[in-house]
Structure formats: structure tokens, C-alpha cells
Protein backbone atom coordinates (compact mmCIF):
# COMPACT_ATOMS: atom_id res chain seq x y z
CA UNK A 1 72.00 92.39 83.42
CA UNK A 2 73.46 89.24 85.00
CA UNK A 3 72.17 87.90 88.21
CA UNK A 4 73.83 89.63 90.91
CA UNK A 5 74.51 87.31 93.94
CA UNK A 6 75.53 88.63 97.43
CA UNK A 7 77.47 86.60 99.83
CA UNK A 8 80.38 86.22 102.61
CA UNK A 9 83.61 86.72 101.33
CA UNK A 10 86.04 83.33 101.13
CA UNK A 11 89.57 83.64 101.00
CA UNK A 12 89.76 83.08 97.06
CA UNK A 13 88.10 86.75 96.91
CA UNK A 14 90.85 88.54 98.38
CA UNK A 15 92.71 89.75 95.44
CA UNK A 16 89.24 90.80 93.31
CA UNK A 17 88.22 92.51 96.58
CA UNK A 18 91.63 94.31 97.02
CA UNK A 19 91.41 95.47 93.61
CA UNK A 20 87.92 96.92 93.43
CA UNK A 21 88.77 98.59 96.79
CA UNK A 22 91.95 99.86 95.73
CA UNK A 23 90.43 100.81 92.78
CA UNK A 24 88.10 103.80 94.76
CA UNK A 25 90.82 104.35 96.70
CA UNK A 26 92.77 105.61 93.68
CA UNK A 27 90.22 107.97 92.43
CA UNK A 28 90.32 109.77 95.84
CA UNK A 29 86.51 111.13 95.43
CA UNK A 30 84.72 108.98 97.97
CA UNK A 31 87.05 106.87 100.44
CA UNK A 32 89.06 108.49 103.14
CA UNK A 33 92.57 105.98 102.65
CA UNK A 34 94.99 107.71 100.93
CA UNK A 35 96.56 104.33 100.44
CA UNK A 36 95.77 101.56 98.76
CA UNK A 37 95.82 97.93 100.26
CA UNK A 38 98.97 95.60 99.54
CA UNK A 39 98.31 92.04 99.48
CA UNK A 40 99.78 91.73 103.33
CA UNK A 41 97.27 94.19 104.16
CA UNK A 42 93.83 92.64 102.77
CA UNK A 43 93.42 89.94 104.81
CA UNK A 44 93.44 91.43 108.20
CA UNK A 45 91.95 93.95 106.88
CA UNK A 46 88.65 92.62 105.33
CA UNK A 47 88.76 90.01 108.31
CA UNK A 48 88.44 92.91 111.04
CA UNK A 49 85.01 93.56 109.83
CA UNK A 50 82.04 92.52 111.48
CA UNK A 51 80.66 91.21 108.10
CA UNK A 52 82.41 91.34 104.74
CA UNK A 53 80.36 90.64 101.90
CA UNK A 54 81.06 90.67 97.80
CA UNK A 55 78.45 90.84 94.81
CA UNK A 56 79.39 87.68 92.34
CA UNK A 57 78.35 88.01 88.75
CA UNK A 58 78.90 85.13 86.60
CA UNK A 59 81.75 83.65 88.80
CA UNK A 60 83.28 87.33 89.01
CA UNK A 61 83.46 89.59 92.25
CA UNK A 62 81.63 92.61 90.88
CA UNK A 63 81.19 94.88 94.22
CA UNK A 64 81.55 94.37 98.35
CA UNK A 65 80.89 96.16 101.39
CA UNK A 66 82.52 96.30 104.79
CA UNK A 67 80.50 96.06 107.66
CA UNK A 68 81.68 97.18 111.62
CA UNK A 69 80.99 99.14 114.46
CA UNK A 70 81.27 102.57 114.18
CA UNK A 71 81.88 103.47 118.01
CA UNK A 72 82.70 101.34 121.23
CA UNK A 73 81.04 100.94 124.41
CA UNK A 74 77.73 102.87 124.70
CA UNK A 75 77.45 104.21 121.47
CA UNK A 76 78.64 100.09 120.02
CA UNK A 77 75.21 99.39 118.54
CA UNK A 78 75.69 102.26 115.73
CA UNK A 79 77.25 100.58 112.25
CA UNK A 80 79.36 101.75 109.86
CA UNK A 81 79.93 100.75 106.22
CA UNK A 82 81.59 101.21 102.86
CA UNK A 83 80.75 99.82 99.73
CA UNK A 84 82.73 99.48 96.44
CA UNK A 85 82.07 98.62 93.18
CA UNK A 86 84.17 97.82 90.26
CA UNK A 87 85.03 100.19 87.53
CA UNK A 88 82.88 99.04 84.73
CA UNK A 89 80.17 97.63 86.57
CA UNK A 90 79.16 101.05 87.86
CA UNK A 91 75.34 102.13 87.14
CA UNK A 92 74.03 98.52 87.05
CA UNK A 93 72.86 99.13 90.54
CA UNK A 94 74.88 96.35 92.27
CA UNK A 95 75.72 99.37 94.76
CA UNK A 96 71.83 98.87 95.40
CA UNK A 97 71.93 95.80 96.26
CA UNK A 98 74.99 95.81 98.54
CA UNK A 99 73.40 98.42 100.63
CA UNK A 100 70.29 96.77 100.61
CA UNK A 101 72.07 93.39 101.96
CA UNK A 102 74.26 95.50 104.71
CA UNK A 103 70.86 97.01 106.27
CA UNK A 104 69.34 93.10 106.63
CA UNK A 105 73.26 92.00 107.81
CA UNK A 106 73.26 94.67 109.98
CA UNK A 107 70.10 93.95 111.73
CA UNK A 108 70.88 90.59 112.17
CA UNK A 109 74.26 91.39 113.89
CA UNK A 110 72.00 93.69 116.15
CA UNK A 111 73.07 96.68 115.21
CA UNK A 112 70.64 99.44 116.09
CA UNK A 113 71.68 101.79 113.63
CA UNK A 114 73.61 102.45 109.92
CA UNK A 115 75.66 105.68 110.13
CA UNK A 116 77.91 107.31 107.24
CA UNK A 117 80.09 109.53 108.49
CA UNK A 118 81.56 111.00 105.50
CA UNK A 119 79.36 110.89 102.38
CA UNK A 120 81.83 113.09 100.09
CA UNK A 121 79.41 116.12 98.71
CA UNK A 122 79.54 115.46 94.78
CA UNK A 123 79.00 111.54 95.12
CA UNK A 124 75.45 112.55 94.26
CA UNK A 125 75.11 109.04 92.87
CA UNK A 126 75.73 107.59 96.18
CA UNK A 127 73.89 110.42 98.51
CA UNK A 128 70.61 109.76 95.72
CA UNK A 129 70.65 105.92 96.30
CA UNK A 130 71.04 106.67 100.51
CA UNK A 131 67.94 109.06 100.24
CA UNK A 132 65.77 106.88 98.02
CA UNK A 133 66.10 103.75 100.37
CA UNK A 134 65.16 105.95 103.67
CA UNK A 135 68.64 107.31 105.10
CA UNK A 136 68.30 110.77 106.84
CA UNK A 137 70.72 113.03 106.07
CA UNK A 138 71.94 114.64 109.05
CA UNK A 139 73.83 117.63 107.75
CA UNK A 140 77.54 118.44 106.38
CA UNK A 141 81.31 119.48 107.71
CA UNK A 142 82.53 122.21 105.47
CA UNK A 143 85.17 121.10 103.75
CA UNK A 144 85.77 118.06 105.27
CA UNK A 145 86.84 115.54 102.42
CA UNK A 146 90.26 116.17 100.56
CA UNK A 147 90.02 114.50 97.28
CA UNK A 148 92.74 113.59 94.85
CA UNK A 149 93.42 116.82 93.14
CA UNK A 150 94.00 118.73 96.90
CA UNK A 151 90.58 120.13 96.99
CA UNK A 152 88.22 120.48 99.79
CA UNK A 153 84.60 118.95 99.35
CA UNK A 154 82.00 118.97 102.32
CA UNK A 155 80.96 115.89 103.89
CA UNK A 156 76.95 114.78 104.04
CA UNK A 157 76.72 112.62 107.28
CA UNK A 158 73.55 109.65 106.86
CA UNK A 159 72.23 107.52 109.17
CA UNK A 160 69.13 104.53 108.92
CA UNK A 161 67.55 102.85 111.45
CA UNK A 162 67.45 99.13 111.71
């Protein structure tokens, strides 16, 4: 397995990390957009994060995450994130390692908390990872993801403590 290294996005990234985004967009089985990102669209949008960081593999964005509040006010210290990894590097666990890096970047921005909302039922990849590094699942929303083929899936909602 190549070394897998972690760091801010640059500029030069945008179009790998608009891919591999739009890529789990387009299988409609874990992200909520029903859209995918147009080049307009990735810049502000990756740039509205708190953090924003991409897994580089032999000069080649392999994954990133998205890392932001997930209320306002009162409730501002509880994170959100999403993670994404590109369609053949699945299974190599660079997923690991971009959650890994969003709990340490999310302490450090002094957030209190890492929260999934939506963690769609049969991503039992995903919800096995989220268990095995300490999230507590919280419980589900019947029916609460519509995935690509029009079907409703529950939602597991996760949360860690930083």
C-alpha cells in the first residue's frame, strides 16, 4: 500500500476533490446532495469548511474530508464531517485515516464534539470503522435516507467526543 499522506487542500486539488466527491454523490448510498458539484461550485464550496483536508498517494488525491460546524450559537462547538474516497482506492483504509486526522483537526479547532447526523443504514463499512475508533451510536430515523433507486434506508446518528 502506498504511503498515504493527509494534508490541507491547495487550489490545484480542486478538480481531483470535485471528482471523488461527485463521485459518492452519484452512487446516492451515503451523501445527502442529490447534485453533484460543477466546477463554479467547488471552490466556495470546499472553502466554506472549517478545515478541508485530502489523502495524497503518490502525487494523487486519493480521499478528503470536510470539516464544519454542525450548529450555531450554543450548540457551535458540535462538528460535523464527511469523508470521501475515490472509487478504486476503497478498502485500503485511507477512510481510516481521514477520520482519524478530522478527530485531531477537530480538537485543535476546539470543537467539543464530532456528530454524524445521517450515517445511511447499509454503509456498514462506514458505521464498522465509526464503532471501532470509539463513536457512540445514538440511534436511527426510520427511513430517513432516500438513496438512488427511490428507496428509503434508516439513518444511524454517531457522535465522539474530543
Amino acid at each position: 500500500m502506498p504511503q498515504i499522506h493527509i494534508r490541507p487542500y491547495a487550489q490545484e486539488d480542486l478538480p481531483s476533490m470535485r471528482e471523488i466527491w461527485n463521485q459518492v454523490v452519484e452512487e446516492g448510498n451515503a451523501f445527502p446532495q442529490t447534485e453533484p458539484l460543477s466546477p463554479a461550485d467547488a471552490e466556495p464550496f470546499f472553502a466554506s469548511q472549517s478545515f478541508c483536508g485530502v489523502a495524497e498517494a503518490e502525487g494523487a488525491i486519493v480521499g478528503l474530508y470536510i470539516l464544519h460546524p454542525n450548529n450555531i450559537g450554543r450548540c457551535g462547538h458540535l462538528s460535523n464531517a464527511s469523508y470521501a474516497v475515490k472509487k478504486g482506492k476503497r478498502g485500503l483504509h485511507i477512510g481510516e485515516k481521514l477520520v482519524r486526522h478530522s478527530l485531531q483537526k477537530g480538537r485543535e479547532l476546539g470543537f467539543r464534539v464530532l456528530q454524524f447526523n445521517a450515517v445511511v443504514a447499509s454503509n456498514t463499512t462506514a458505521i464498522r470503522l465509526y464503532e471501532k475508533l470509539g463513536f457512540v451510536r445514538l440511534g436511527n430515523i426510520p427511513g430517513g435516507f432516500c438513496n438512488a433507486a427511490g428507496e428509503y434506508e434508516d439513518i444511524w446518528l454517531f457522535y465522539h467526543t474530543l
